[in-house]
N, C-alpha and C. Protein backbone atom coordinates (compact mmCIF):
# COMPACT_ATOMS: atom_id res chain seq x y z
N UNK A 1 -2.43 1.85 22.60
CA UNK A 1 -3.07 2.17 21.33
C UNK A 1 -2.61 1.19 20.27
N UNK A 2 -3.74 0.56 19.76
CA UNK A 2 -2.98 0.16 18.31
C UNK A 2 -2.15 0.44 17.14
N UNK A 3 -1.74 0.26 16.48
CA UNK A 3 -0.91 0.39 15.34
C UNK A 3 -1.15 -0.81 14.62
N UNK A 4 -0.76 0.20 12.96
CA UNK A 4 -0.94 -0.58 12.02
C UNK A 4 0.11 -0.73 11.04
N UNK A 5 0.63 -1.71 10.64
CA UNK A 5 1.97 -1.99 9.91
C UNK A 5 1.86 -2.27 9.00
N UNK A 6 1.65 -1.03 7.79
CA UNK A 6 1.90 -1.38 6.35
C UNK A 6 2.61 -1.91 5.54
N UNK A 7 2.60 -2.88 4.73
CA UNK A 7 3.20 -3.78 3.68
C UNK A 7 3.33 -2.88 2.52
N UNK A 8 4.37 -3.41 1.92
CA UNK A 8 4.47 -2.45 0.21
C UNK A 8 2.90 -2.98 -0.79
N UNK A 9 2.57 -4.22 -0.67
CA UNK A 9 1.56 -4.31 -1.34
C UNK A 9 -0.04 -3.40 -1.11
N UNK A 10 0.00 -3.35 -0.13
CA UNK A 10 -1.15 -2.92 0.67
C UNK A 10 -1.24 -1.19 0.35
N UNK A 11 0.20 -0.55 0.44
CA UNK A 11 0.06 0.72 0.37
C UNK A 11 0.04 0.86 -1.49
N UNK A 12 0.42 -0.25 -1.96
CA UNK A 12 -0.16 0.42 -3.73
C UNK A 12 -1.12 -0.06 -4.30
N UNK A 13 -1.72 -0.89 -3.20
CA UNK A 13 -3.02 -1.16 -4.10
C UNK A 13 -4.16 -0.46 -2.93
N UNK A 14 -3.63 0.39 -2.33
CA UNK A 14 -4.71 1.10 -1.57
C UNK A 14 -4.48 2.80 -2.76
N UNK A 15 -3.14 2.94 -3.65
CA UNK A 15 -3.31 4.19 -3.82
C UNK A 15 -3.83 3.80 -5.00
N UNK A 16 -4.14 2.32 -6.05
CA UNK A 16 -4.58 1.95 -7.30
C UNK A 16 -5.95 2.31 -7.40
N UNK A 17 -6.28 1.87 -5.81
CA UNK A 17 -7.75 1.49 -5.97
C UNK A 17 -8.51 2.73 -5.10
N UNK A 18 -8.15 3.88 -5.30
CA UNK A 18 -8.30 5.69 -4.41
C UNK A 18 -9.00 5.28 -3.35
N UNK A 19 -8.07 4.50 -2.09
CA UNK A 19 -8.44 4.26 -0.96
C UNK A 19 -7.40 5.18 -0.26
N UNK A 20 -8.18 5.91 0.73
CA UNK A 20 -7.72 7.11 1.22
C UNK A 20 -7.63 6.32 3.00
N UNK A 21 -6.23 5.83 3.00
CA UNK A 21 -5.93 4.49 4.11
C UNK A 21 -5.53 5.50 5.15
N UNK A 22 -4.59 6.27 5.02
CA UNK A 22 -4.14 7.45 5.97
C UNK A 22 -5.21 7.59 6.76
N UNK A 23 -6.19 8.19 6.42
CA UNK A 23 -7.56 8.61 6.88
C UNK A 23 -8.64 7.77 7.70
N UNK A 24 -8.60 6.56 6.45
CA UNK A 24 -9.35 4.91 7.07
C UNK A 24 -8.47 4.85 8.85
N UNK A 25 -7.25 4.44 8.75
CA UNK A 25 -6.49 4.02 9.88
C UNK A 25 -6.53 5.08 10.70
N UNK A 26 -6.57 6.42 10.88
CA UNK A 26 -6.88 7.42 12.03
C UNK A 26 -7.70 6.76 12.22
N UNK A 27 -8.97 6.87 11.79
CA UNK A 27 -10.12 6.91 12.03
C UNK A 27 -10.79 5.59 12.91
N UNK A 28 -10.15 4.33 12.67
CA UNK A 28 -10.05 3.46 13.33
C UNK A 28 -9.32 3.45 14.50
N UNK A 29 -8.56 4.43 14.76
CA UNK A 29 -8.34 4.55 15.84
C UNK A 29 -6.28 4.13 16.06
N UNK A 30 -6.22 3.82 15.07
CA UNK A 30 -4.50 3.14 15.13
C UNK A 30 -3.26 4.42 14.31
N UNK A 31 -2.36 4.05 15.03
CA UNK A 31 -1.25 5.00 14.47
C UNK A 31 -0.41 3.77 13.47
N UNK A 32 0.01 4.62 12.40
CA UNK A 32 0.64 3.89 11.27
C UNK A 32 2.02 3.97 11.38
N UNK A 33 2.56 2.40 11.39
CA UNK A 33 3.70 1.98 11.17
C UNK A 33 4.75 1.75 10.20
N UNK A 34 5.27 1.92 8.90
CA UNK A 34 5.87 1.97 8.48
C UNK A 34 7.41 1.35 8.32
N UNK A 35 7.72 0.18 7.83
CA UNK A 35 9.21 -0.57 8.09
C UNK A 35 9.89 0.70 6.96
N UNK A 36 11.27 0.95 7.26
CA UNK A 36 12.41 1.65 6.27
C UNK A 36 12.14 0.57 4.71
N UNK A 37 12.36 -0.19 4.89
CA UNK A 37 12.56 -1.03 3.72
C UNK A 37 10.99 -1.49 2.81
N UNK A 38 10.12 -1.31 3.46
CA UNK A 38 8.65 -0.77 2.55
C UNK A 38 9.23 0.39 1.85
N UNK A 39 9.64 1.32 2.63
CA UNK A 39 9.57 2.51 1.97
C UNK A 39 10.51 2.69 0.42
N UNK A 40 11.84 2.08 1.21
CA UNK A 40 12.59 1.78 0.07
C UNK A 40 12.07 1.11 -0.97
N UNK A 41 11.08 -0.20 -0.77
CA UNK A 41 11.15 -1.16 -1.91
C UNK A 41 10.20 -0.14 -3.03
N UNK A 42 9.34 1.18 -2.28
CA UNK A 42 8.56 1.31 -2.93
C UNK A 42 8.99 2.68 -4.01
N UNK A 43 10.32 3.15 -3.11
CA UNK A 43 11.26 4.29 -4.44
C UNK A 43 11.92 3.00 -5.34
N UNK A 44 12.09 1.54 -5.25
CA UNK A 44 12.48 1.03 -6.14
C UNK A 44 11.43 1.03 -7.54
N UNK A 45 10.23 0.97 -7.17
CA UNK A 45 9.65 0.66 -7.87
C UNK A 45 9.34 2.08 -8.62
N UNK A 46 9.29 3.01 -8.03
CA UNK A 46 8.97 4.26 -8.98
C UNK A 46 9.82 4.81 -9.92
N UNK A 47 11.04 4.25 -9.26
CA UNK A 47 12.38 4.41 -10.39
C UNK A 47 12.63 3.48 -11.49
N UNK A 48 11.77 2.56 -11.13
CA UNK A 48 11.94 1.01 -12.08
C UNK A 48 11.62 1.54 -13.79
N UNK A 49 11.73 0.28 -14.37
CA UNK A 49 11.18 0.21 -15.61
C UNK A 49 9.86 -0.48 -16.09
N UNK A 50 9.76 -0.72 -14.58
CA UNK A 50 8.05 -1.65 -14.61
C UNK A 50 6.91 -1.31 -14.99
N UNK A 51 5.97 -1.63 -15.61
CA UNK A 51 4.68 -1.28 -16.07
C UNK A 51 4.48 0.35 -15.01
N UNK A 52 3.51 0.82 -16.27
CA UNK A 52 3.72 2.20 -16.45
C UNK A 52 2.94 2.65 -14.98
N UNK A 53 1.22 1.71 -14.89
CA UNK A 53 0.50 1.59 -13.42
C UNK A 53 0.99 1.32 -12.43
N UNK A 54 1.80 0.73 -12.27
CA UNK A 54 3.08 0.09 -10.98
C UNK A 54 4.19 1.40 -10.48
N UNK A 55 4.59 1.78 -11.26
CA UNK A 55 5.49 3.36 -11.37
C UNK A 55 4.27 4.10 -11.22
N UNK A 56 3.55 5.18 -11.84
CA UNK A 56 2.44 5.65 -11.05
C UNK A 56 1.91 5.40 -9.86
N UNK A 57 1.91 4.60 -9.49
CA UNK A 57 1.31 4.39 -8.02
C UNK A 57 2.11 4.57 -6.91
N UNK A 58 3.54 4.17 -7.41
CA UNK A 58 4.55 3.73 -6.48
C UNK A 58 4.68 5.66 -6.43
N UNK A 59 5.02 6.49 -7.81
CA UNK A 59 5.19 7.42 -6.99
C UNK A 59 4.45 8.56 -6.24
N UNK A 60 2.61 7.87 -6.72
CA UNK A 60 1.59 8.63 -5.93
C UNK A 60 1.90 8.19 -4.20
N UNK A 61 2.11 7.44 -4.27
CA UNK A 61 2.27 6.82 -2.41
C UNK A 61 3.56 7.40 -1.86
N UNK A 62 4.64 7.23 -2.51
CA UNK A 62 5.48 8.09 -2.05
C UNK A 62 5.30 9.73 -1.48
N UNK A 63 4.82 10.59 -2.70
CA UNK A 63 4.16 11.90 -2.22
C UNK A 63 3.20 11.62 -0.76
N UNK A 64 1.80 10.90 -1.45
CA UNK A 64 0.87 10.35 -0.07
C UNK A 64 2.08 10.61 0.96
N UNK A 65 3.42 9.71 1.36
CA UNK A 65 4.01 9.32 2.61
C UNK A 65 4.34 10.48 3.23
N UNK A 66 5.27 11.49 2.15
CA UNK A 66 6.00 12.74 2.54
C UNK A 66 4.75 13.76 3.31
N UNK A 67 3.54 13.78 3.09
CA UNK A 67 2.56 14.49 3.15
C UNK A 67 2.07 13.77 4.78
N UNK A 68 1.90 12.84 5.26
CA UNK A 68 1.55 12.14 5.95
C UNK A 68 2.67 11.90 7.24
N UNK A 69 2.07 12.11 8.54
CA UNK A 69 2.63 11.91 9.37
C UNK A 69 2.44 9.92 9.84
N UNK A 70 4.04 9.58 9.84
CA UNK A 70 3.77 7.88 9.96
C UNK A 70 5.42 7.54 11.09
N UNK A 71 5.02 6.46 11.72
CA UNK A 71 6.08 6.19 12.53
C UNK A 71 7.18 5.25 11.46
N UNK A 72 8.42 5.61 11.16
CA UNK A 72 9.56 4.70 10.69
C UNK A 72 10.09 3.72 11.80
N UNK A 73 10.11 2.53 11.09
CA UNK A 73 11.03 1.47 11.79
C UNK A 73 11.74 0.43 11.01
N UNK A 74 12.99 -0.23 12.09
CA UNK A 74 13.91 -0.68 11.02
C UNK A 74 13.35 -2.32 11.37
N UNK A 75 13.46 -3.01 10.22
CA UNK A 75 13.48 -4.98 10.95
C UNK A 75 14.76 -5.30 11.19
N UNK A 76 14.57 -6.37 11.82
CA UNK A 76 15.67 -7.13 12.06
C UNK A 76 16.26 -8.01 11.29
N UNK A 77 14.97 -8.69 10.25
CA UNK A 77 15.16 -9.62 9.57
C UNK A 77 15.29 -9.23 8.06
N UNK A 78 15.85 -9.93 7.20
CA UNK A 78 15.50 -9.87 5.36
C UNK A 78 15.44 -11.07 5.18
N UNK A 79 14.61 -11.53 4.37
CA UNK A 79 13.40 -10.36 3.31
C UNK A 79 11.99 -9.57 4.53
N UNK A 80 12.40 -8.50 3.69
CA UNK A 80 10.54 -7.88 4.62
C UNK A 80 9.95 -8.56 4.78
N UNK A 81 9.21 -9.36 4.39
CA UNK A 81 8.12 -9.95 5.13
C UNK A 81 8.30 -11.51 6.50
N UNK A 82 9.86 -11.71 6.39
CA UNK A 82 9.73 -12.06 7.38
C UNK A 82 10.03 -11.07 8.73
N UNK A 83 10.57 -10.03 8.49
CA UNK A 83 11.08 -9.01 9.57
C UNK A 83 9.44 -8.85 10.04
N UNK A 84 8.40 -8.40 9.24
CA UNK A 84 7.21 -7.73 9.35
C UNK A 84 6.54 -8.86 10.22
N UNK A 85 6.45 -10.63 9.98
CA UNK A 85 6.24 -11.10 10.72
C UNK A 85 6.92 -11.27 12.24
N UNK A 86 7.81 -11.52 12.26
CA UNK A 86 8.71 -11.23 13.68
C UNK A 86 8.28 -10.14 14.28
N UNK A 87 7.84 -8.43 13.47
CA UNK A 87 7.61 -7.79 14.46
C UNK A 87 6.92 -7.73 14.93
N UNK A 88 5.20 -8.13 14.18
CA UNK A 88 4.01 -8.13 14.69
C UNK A 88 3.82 -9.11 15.63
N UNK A 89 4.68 -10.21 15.63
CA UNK A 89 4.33 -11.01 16.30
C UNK A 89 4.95 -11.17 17.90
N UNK A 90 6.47 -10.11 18.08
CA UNK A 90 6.73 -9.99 19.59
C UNK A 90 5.70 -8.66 19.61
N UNK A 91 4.94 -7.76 19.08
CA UNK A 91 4.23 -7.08 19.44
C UNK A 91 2.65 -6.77 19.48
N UNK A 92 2.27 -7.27 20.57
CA UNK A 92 0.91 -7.99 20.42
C UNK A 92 -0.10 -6.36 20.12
N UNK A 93 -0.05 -5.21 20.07
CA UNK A 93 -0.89 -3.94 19.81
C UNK A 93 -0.22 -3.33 18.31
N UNK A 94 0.25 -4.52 17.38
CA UNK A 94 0.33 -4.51 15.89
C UNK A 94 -0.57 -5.32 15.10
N UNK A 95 -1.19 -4.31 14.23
CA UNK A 95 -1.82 -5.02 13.42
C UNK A 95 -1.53 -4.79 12.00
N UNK A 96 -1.40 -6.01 11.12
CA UNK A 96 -0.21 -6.00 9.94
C UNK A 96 -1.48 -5.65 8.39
N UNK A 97 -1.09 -4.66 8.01
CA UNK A 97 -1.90 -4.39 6.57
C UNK A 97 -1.13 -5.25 5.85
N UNK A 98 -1.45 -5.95 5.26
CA UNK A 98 -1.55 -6.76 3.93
C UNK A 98 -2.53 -7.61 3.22
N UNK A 99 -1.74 -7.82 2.02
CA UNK A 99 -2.32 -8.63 1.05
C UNK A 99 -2.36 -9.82 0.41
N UNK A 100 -0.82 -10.06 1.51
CA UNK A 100 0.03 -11.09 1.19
C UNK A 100 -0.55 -12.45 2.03
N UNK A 101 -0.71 -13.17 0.81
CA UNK A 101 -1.72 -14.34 1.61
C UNK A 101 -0.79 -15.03 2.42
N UNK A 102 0.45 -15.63 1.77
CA UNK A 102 1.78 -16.17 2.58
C UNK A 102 1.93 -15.44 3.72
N UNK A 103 2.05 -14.57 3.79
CA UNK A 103 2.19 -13.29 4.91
C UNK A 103 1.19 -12.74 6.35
N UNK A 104 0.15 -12.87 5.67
CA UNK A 104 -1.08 -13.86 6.67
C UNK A 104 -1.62 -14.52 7.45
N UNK A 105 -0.69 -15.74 6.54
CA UNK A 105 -1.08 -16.93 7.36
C UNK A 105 0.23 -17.42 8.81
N UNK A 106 1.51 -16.31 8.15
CA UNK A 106 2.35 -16.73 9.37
C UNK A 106 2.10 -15.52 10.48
N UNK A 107 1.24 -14.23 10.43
CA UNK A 107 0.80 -13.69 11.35
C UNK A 107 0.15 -14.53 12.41
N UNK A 108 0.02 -14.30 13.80
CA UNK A 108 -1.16 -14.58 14.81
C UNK A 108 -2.14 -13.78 14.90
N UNK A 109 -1.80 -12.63 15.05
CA UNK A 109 -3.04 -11.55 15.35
C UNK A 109 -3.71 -11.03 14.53
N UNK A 110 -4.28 -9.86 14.60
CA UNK A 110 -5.20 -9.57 13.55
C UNK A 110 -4.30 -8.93 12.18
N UNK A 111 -4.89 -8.66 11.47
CA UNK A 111 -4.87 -8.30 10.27
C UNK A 111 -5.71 -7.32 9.59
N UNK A 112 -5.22 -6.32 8.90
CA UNK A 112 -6.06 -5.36 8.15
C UNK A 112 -5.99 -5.49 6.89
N UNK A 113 -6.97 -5.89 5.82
CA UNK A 113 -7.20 -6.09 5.00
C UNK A 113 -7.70 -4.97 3.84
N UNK A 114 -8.08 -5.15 2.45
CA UNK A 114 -8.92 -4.08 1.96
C UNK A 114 -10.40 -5.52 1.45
N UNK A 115 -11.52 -4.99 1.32
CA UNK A 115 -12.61 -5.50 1.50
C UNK A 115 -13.60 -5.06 0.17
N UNK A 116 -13.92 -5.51 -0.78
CA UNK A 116 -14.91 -5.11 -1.52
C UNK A 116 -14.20 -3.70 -2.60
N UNK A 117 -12.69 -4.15 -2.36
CA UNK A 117 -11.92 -2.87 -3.40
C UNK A 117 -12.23 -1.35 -2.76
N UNK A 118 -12.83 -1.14 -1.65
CA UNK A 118 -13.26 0.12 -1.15
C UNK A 118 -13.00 0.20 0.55
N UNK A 119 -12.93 -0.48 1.14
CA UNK A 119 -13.00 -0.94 2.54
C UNK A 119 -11.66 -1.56 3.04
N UNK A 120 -11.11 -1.00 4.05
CA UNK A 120 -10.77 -1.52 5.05
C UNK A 120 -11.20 -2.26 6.00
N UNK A 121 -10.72 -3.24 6.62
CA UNK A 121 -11.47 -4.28 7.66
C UNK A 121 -10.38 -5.06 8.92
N UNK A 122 -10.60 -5.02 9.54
CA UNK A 122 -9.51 -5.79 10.58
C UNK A 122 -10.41 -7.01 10.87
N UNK A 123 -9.43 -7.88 10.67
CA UNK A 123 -9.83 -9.32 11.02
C UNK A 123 -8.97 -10.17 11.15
């Protein structure tokens, strides 16, 4: 079965833009992956002092997570996004949600994107 490996960017601009991704990704058929340190970066941000939309979101997704059944995993590597590449890439039935164009382009496999601000898409 596939899986899908969410990025911190991906999960707050899926809760900015009321994309209901939990739901999208069942439905496609993949179980959701989750690194520890997404999760963390994203109580950093709800605790932050950062713009007021950035804190809102960070701690709508948080709730979203607690509510949501998702697989935790740890990387090997820091910074996240190279761990996230390393993992998708010894694991060929990962497919990496992001937004991150840098992040992207050092993937091989597919990729899940958001599409038209409303859509999910693997490509």
């Amino acid at each position: 079965m596939k899986q899908a490996l969410l990025d911190t960017n991906f999960i707050l601009t899926c809760v900015r833009q009321k994309i209901d991704f939990f739901e999208d990704i069942k439905f496609m058929g993949m179980k959701i992956i989750i690194p520890i340190p997404v999760i963390e970066e994203i109580k950093r941000v709800a605790s932050s002092k950062q713009k007021a939309h950035s804190k809102d979101a960070a701690e709508l997704a948080l709730r979203i997570l607690e509510k949501n059944n998702f697989k935790k995993i740890k990387l090997d590597k820091k910074p996240v996004d190279n761990g996230i590449k390393d993992f998708a890439n010894k694991n060929k039935n990962v497919i990496v949600a992001t937004l991150d164009r840098e992040l992207k382009n050092k993937i091989k496999g597919n990729k899940l994107v958001i599409r038209g601000k409303k859509t999910l898409e693997v490509m």
